[in-house]
Each structure stands twice: as C-alpha cells, then as structure tokens.
PDB file of N, CA and C in Angstrom:
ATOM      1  N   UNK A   1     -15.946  -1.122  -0.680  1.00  0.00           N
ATOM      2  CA  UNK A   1     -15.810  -2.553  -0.496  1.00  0.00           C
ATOM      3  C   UNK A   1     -14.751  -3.062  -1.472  1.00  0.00           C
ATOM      4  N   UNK A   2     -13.334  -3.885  -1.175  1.00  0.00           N
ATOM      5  CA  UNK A   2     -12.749  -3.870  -1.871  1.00  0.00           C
ATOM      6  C   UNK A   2     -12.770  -5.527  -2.634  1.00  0.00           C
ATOM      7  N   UNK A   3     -13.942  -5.983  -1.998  1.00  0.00           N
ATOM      8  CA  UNK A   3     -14.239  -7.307  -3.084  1.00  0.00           C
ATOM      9  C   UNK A   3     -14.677  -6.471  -3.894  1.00  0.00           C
ATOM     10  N   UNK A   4     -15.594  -5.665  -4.080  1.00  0.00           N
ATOM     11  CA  UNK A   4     -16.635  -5.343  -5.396  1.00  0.00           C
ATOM     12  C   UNK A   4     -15.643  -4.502  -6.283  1.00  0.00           C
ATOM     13  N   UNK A   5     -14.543  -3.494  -5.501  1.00  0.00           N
ATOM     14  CA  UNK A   5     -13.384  -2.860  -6.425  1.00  0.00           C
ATOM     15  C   UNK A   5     -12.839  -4.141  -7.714  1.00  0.00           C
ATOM     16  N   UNK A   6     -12.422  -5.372  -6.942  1.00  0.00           N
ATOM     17  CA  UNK A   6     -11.734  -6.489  -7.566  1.00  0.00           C
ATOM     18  C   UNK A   6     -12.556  -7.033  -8.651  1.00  0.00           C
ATOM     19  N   UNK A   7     -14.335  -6.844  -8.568  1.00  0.00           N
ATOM     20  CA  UNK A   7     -14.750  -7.463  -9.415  1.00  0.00           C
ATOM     21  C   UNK A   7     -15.181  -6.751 -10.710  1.00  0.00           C
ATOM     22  N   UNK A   8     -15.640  -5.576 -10.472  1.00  0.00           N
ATOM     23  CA  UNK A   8     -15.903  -4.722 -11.128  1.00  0.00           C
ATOM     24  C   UNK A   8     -14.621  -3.597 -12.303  1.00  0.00           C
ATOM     25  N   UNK A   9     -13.328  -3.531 -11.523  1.00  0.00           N
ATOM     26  CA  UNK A   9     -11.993  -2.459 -12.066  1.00  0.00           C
ATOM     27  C   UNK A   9     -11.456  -3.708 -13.065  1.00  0.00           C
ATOM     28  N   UNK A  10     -10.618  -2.867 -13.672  1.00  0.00           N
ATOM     29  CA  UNK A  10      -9.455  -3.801 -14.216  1.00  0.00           C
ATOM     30  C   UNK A  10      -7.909  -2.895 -14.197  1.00  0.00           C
ATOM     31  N   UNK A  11      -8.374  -1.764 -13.341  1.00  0.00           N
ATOM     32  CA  UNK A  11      -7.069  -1.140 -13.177  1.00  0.00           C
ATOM     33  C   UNK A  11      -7.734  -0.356 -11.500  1.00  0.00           C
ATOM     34  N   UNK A  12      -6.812  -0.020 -10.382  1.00  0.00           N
ATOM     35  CA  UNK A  12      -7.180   0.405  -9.531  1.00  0.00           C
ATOM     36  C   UNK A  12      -5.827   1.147  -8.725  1.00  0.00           C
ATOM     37  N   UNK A  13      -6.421   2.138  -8.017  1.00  0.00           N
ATOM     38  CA  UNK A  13      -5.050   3.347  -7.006  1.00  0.00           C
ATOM     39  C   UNK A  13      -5.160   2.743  -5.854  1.00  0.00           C
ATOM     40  N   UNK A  14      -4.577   2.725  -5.117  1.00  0.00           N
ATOM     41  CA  UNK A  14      -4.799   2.877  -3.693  1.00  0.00           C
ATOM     42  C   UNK A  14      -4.182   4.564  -3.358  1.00  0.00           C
ATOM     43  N   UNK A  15      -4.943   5.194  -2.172  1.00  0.00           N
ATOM     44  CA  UNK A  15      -4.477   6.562  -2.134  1.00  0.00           C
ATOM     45  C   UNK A  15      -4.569   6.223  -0.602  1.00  0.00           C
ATOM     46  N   UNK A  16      -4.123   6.758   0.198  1.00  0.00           N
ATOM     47  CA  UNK A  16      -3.737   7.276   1.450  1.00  0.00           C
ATOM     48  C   UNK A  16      -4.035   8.564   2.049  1.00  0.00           C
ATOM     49  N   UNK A  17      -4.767   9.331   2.788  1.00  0.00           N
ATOM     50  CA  UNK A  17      -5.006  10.875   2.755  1.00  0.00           C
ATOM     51  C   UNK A  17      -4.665  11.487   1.823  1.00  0.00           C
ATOM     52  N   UNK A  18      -5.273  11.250   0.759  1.00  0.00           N
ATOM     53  CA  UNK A  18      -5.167  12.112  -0.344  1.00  0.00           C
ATOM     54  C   UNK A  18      -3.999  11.775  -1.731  1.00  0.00           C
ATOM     55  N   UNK A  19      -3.643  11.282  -1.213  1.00  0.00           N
ATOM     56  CA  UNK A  19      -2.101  10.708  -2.338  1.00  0.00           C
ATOM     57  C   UNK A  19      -2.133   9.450  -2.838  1.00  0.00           C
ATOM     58  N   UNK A  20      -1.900   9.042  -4.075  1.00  0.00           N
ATOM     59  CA  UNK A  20      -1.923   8.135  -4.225  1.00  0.00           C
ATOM     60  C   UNK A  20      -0.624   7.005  -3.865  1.00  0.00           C
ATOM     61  N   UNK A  21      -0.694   5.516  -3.577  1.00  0.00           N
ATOM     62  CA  UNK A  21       0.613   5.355  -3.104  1.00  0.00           C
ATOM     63  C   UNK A  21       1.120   3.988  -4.029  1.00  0.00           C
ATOM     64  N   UNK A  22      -0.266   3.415  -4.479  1.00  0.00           N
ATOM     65  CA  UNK A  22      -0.127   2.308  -5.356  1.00  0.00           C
ATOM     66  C   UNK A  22      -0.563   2.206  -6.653  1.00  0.00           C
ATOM     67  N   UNK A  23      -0.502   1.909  -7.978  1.00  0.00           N
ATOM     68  CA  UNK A  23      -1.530   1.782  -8.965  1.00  0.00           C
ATOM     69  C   UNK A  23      -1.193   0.950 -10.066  1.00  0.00           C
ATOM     70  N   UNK A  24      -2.012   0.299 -10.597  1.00  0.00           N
ATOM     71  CA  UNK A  24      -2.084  -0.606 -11.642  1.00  0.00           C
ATOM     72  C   UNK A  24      -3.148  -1.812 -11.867  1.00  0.00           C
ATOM     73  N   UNK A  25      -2.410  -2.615 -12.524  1.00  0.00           N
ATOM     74  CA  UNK A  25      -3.563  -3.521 -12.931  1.00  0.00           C
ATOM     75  C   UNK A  25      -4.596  -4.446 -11.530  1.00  0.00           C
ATOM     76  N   UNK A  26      -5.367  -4.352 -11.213  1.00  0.00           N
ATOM     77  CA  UNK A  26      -6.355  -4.880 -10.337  1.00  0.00           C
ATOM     78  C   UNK A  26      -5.641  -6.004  -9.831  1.00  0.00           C
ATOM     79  N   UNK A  27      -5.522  -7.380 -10.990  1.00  0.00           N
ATOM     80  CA  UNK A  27      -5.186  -8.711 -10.752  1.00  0.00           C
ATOM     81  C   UNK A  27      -3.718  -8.863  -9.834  1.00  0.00           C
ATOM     82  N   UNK A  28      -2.836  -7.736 -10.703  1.00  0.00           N
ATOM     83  CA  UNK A  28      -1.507  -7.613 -10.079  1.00  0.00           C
ATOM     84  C   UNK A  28      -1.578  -7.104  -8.785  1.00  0.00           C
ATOM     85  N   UNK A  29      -2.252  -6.536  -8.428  1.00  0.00           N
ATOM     86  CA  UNK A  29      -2.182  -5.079  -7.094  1.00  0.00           C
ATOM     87  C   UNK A  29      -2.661  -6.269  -5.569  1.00  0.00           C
ATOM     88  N   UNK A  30      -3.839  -7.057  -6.368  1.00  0.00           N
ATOM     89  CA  UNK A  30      -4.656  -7.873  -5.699  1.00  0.00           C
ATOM     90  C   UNK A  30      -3.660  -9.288  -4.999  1.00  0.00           C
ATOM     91  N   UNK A  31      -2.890  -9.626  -5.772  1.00  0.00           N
ATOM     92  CA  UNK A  31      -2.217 -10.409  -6.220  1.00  0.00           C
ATOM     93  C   UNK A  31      -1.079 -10.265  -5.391  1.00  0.00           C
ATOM     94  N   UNK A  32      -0.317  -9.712  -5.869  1.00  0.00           N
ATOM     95  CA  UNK A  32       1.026  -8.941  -5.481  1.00  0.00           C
ATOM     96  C   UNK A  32       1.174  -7.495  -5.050  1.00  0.00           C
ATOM     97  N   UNK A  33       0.576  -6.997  -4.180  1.00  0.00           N
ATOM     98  CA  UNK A  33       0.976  -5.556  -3.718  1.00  0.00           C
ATOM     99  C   UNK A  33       2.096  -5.196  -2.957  1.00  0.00           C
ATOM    100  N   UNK A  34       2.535  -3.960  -3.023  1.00  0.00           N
ATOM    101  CA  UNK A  34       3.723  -3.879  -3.036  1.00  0.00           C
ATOM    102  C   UNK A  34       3.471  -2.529  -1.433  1.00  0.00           C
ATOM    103  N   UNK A  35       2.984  -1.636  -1.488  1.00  0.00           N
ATOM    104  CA  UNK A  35       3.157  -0.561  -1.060  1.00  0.00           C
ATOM    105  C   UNK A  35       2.581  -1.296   0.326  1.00  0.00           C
ATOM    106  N   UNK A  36       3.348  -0.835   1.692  1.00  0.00           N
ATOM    107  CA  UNK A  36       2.651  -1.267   2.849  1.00  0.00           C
ATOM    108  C   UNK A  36       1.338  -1.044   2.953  1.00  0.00           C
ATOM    109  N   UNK A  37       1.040   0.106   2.976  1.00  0.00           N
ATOM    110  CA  UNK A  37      -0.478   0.573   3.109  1.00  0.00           C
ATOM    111  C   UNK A  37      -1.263  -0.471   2.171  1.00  0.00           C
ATOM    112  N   UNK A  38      -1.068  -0.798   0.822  1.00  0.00           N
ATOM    113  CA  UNK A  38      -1.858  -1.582   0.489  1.00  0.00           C
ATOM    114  C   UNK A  38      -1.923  -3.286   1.070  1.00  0.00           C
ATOM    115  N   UNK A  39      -1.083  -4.185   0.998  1.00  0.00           N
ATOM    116  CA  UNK A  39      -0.913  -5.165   2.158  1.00  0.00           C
ATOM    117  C   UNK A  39      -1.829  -5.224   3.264  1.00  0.00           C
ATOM    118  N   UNK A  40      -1.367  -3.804   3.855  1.00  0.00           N
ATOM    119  CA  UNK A  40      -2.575  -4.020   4.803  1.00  0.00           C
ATOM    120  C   UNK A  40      -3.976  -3.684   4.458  1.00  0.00           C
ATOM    121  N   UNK A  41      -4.705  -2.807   4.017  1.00  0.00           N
ATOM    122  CA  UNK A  41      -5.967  -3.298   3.120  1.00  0.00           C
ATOM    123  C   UNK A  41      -6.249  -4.048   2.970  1.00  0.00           C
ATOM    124  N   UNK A  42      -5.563  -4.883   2.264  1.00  0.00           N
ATOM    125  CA  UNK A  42      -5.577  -6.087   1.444  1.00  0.00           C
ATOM    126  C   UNK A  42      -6.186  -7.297   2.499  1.00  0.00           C
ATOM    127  N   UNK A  43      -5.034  -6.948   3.851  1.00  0.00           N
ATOM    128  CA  UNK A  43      -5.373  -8.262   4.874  1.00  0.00           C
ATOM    129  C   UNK A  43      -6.405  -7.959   5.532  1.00  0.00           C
ATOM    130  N   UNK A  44      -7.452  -7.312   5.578  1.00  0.00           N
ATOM    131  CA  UNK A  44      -8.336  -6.938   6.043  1.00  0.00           C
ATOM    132  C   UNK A  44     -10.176  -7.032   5.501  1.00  0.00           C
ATOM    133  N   UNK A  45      -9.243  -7.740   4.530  1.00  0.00           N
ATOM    134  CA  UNK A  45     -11.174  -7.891   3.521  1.00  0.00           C
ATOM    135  C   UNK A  45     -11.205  -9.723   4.017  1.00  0.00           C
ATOM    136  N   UNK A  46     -12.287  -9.291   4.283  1.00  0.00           N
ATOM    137  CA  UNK A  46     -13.123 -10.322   5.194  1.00  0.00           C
ATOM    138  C   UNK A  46     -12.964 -11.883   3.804  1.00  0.00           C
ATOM    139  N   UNK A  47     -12.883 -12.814   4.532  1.00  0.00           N
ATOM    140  CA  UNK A  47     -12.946 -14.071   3.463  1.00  0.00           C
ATOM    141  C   UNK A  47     -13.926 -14.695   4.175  1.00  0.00           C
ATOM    142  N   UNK A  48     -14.692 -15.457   3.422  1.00  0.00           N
ATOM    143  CA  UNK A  48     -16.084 -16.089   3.894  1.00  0.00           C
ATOM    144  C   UNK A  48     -15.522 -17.391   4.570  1.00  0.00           C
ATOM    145  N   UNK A  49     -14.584 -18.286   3.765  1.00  0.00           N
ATOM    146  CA  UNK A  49     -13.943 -19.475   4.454  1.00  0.00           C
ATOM    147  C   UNK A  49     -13.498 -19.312   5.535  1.00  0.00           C
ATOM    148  N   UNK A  50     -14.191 -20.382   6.918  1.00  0.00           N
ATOM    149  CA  UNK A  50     -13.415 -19.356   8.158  1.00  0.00           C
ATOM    150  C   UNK A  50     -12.089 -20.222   9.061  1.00  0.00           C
ATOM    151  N   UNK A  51     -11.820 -21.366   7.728  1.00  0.00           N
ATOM    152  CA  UNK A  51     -10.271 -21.940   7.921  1.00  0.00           C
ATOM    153  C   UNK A  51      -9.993 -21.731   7.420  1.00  0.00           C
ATOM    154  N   UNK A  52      -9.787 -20.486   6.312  1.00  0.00           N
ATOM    155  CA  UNK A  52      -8.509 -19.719   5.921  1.00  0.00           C
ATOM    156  C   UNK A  52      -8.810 -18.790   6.673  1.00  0.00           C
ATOM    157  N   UNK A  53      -9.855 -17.655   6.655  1.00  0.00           N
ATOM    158  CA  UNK A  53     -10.162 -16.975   7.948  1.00  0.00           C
ATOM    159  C   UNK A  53      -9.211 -17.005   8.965  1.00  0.00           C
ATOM    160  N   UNK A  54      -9.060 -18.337   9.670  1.00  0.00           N
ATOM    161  CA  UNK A  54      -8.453 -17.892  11.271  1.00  0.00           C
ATOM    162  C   UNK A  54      -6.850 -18.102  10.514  1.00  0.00           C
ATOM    163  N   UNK A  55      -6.878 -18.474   9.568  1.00  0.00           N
ATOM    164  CA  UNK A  55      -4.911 -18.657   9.447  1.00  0.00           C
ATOM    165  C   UNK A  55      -4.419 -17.579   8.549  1.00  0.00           C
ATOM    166  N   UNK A  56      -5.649 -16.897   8.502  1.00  0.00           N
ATOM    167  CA  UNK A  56      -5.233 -15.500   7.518  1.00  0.00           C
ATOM    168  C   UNK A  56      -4.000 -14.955   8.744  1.00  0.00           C
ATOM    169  N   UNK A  57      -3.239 -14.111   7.997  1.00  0.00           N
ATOM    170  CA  UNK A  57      -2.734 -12.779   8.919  1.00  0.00           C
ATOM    171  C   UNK A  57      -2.767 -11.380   8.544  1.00  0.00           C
ATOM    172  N   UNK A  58      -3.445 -10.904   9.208  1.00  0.00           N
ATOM    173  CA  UNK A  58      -3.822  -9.549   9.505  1.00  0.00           C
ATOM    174  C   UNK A  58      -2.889  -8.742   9.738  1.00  0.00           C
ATOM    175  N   UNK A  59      -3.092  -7.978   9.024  1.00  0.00           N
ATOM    176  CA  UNK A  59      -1.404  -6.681   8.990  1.00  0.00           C
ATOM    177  C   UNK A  59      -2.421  -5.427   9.992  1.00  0.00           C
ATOM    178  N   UNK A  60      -2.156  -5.102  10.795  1.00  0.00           N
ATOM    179  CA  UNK A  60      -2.647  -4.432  12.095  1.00  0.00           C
ATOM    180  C   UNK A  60      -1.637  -3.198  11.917  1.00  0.00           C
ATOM    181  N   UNK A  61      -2.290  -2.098  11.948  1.00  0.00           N
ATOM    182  CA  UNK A  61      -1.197  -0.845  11.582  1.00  0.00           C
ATOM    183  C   UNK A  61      -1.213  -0.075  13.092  1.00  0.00           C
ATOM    184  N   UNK A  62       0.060   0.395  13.558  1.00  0.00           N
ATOM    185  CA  UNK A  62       0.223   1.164  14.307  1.00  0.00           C
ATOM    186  C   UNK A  62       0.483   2.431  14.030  1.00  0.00           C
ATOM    187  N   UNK A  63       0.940   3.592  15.091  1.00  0.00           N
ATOM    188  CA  UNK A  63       1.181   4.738  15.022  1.00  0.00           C
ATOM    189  C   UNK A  63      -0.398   5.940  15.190  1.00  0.00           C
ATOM    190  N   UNK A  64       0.340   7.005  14.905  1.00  0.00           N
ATOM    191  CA  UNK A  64      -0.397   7.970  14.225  1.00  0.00           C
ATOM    192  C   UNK A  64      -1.167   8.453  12.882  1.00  0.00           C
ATOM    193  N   UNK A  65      -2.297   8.978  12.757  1.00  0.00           N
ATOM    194  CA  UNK A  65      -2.770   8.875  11.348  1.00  0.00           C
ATOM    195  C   UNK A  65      -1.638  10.733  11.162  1.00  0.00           C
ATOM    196  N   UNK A  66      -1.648  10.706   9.590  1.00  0.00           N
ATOM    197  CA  UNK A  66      -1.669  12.031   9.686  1.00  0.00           C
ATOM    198  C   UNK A  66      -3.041  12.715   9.033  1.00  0.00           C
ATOM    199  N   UNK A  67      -2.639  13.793   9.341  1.00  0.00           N
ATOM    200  CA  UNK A  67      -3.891  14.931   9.525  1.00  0.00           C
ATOM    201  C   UNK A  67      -4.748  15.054   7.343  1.00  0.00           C
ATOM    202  N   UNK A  68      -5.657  14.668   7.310  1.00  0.00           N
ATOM    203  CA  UNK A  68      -6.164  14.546   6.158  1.00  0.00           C
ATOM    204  C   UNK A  68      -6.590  16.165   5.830  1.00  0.00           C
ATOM    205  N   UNK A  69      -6.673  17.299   6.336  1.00  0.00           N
ATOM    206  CA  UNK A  69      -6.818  18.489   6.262  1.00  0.00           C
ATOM    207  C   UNK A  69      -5.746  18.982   6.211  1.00  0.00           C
ATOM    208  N   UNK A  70      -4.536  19.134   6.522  1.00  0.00           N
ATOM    209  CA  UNK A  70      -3.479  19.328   6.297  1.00  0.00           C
ATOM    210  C   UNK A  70      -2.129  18.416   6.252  1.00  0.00           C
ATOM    211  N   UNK A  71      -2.071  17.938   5.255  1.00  0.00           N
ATOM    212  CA  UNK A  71      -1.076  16.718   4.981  1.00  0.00           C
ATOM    213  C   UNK A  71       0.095  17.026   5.555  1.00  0.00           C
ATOM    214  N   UNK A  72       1.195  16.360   5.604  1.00  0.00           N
ATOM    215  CA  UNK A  72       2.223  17.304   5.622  1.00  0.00           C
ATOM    216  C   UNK A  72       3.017  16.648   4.390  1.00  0.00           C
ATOM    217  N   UNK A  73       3.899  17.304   3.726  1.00  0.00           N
ATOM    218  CA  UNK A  73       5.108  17.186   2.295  1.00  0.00           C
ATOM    219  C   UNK A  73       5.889  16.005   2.775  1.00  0.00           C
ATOM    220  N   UNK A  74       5.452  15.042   2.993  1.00  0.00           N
ATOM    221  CA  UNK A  74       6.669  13.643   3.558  1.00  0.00           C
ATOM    222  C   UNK A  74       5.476  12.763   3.198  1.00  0.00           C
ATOM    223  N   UNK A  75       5.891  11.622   3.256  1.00  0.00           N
ATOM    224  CA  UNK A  75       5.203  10.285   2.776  1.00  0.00           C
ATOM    225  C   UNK A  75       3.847  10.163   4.287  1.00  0.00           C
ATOM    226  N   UNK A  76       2.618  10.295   3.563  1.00  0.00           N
ATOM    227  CA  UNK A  76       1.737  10.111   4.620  1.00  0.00           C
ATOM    228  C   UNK A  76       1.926   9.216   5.567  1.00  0.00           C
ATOM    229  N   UNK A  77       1.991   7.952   4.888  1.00  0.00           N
ATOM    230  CA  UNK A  77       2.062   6.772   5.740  1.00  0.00           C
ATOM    231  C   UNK A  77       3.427   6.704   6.513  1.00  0.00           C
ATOM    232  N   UNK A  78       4.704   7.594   6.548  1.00  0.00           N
ATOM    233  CA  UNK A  78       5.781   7.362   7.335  1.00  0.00           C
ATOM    234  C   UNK A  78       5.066   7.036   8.628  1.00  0.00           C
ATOM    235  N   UNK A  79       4.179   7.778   9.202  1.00  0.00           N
ATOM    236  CA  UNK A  79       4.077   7.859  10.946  1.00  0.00           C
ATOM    237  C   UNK A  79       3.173   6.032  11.177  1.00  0.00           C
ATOM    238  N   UNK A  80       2.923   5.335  10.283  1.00  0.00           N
ATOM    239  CA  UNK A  80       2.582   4.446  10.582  1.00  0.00           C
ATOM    240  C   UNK A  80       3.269   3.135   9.609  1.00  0.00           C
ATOM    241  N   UNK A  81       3.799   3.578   9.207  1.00  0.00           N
ATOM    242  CA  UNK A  81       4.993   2.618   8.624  1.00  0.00           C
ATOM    243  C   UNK A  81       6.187   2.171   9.407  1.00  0.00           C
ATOM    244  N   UNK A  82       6.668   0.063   9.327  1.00  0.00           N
ATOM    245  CA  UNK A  82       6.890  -0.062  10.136  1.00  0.00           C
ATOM    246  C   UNK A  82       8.592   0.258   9.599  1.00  0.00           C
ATOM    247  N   UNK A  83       8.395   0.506   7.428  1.00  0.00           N
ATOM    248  CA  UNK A  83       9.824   1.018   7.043  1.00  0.00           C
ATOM    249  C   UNK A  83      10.381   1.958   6.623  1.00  0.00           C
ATOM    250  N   UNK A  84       9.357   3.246   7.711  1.00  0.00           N
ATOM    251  CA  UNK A  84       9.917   4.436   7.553  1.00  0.00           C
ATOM    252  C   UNK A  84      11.301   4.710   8.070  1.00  0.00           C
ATOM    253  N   UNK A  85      12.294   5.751   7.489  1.00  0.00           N
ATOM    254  CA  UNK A  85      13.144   6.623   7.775  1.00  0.00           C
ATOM    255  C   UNK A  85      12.740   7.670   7.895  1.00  0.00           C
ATOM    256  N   UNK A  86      13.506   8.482   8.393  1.00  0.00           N
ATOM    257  CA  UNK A  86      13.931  10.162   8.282  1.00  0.00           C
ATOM    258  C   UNK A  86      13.349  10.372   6.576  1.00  0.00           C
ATOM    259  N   UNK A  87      14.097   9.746   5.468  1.00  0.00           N
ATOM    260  CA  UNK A  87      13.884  10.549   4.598  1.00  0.00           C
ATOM    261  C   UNK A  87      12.590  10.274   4.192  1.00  0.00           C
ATOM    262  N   UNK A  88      11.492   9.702   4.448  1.00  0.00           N
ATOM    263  CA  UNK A  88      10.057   9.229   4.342  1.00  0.00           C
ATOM    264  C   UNK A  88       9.346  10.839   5.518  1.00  0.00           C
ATOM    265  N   UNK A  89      10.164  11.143   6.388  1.00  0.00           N
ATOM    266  CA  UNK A  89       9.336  11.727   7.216  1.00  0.00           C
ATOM    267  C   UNK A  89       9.324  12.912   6.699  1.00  0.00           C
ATOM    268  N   UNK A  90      10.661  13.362   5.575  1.00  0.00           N
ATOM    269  CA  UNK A  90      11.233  14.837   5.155  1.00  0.00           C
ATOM    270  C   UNK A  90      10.745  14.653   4.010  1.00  0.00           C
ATOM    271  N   UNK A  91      10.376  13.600   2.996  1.00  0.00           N
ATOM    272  CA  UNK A  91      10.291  14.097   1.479  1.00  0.00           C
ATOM    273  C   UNK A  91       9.306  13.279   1.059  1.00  0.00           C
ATOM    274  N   UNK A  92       8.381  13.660   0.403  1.00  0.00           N
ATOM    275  CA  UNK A  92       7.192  12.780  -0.278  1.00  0.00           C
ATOM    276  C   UNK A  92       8.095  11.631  -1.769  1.00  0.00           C
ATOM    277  N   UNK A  93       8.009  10.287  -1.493  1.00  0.00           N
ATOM    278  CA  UNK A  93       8.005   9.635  -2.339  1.00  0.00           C
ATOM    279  C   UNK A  93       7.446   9.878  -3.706  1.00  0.00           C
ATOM    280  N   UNK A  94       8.010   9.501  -4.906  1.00  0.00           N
ATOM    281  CA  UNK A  94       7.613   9.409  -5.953  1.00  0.00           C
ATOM    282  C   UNK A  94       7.262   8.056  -6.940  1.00  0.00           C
ATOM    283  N   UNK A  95       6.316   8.594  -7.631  1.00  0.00           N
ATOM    284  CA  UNK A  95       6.090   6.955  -8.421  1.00  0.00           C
ATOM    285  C   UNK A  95       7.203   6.252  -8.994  1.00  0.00           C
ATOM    286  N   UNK A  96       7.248   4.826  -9.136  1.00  0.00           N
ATOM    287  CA  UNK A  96       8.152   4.012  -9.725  1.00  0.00           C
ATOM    288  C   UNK A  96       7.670   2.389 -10.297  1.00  0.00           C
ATOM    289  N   UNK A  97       7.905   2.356 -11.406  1.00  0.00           N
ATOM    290  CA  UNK A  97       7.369   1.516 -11.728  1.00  0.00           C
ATOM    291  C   UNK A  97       8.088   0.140 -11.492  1.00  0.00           C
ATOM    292  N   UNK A  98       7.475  -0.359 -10.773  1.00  0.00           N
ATOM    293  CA  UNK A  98       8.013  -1.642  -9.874  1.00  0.00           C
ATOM    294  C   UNK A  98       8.279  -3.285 -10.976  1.00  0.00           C
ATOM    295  N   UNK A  99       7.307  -3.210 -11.526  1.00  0.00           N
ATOM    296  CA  UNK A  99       6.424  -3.978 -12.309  1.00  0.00           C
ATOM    297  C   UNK A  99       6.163  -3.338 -13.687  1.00  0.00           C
ATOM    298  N   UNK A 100       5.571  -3.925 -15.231  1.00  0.00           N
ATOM    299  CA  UNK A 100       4.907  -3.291 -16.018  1.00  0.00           C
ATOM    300  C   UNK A 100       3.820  -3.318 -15.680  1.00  0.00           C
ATOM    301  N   UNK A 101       3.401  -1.356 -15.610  1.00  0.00           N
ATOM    302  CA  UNK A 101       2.450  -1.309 -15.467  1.00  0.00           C
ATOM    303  C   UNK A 101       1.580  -1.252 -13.905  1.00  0.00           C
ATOM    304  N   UNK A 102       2.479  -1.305 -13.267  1.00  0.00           N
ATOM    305  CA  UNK A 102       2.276  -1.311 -11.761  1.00  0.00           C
ATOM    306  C   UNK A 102       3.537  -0.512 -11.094  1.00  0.00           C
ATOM    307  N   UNK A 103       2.798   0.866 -10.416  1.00  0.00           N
ATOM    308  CA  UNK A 103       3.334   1.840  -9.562  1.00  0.00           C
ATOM    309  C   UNK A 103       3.097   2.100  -8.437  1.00  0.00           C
ATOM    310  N   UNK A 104       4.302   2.215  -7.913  1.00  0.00           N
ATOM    311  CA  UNK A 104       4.329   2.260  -6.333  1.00  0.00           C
ATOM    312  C   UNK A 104       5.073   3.728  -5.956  1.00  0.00           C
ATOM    313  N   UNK A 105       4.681   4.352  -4.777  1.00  0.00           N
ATOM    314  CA  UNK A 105       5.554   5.862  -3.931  1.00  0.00           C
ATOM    315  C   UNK A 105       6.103   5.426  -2.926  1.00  0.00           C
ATOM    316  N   UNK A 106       7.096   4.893  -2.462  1.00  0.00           N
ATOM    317  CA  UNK A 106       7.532   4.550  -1.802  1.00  0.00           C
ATOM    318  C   UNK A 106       9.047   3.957  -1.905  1.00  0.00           C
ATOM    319  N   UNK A 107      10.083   5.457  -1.006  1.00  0.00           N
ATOM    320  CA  UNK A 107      11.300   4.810  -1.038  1.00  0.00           C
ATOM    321  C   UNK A 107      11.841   4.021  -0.817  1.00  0.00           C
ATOM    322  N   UNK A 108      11.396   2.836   0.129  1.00  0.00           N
ATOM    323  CA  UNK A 108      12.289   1.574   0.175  1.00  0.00           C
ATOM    324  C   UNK A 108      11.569   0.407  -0.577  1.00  0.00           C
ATOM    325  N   UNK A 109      10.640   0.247  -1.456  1.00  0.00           N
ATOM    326  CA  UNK A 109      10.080  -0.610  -2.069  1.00  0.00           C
ATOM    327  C   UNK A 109      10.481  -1.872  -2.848  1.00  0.00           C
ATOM    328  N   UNK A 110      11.986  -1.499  -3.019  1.00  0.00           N
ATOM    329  CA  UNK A 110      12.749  -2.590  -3.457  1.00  0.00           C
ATOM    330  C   UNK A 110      13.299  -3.399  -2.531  1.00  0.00           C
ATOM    331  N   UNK A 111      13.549  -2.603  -1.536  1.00  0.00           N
ATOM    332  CA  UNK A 111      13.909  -3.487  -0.134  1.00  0.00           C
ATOM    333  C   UNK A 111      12.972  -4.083   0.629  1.00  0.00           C
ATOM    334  N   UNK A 112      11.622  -3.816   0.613  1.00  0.00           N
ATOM    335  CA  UNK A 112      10.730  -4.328   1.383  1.00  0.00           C
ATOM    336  C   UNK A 112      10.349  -5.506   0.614  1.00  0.00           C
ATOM    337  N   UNK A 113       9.985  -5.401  -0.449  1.00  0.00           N
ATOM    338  CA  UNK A 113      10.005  -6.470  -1.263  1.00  0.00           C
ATOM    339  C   UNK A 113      10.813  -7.558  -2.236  1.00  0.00           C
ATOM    340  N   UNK A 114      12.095  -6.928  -1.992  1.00  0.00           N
ATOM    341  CA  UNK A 114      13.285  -8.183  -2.175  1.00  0.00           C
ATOM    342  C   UNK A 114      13.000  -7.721  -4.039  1.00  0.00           C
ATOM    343  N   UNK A 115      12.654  -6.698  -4.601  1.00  0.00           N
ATOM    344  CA  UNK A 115      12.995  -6.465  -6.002  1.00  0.00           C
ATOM    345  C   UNK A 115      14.326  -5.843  -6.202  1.00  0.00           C
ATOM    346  N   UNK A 116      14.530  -5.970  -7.580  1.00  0.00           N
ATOM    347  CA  UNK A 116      15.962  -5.967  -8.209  1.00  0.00           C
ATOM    348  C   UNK A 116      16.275  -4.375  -7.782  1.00  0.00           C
ATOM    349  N   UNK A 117      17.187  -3.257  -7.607  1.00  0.00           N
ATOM    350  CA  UNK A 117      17.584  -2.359  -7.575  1.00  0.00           C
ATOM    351  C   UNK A 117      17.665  -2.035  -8.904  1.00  0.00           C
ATOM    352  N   UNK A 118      17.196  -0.824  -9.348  1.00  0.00           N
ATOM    353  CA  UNK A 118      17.317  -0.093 -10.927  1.00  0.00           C
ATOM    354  C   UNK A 118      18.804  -0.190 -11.059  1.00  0.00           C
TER     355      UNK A 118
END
C-alpha cells in the first residue's frame, strides 16, 4: 500500500521486476518523481476526495510486461515506456542522481523531465 509506504519510510526504491529504477527521500519521490514507472504508481493510489478523484489523471501503462523470471539486460520498463529507444531496449540504464539525494535509471530522464543536462 503505497499510502502506508509514505507514512511510515523516510527514504523509499521503487523497483520494477527486480531492478531498482527510482530512490530517495519519500517526500521528494512522493512529491516529484521522476522515473515513468514511478508517476504511474503514483497516479494510481486511490484519494478519498472524489473531486479531486475524478480530475485526478491516471497514467494507464501500455505494452508488454517483461518476463520477471528472466529479465532481459535492457531497461525493464522499455517495452512499456512511452520514452523508450533502441538504446533502452539494448542496455540497462544506470543510476543518476537527478536531485540531492534522489536517483533515477533511466536514460532520457533529463528530457522527460525538462532537467538541466550534466
């Protein structure tokens, strides 16, 4: 349940079949997440108010899952990512710290989110 994650952590991962893809401080992650996969999580925890409720938007994931028994060496979430490339499908992302203190795997992360280029 990822209300009780929020109330209880003060630091939290998000992982994906097995990998982790997001991590850092709770408030920030909660707040500001960065990695698609988390976003969508995120839009998916139920809010009791049901006029923010209906004007929420729901990040609805398409594609294929991949196989949690045998991963394959490329970014899990490429096959359901809507900003995968080729090189997401050929090479597993690595951490980067986006934020202090907040890490993300994911090669286009500066572009999806309009952050500064290293």
């Amino acid at each position: 349940d990822l209300n009780v994650v929020y109330q209880i952590c003060s630091r939290v991962m998000v992982m994906q079949h097995g990998a982790i893809v997001e991590q850092g401080d709770v408030e920030q992650i909660y707040r500001h997440p960065q990695h698609p996969y988390t976003k969508a999580l995120l839009s998916a925890i139920p809010i009791p108010d049901p006029v923010i409720g209906k004007t929420r938007r729901r990040i609805l994931l398409e594609g294929e899952l991949t196989s949690p028994v045998d991963p394959p060496k490329c970014c899990r979430f490429a096959p359901r990512c809507r900003y995968a490339t080729e090189k997401c499908r050929q090479e597993d992302p690595e951490f980067e710290e986006v934020m202090p203190e907040h890490h993300v795997a994911c090669f286009h992360i500066r572009e999806i989110n309009g952050l500064e280029t290293k």
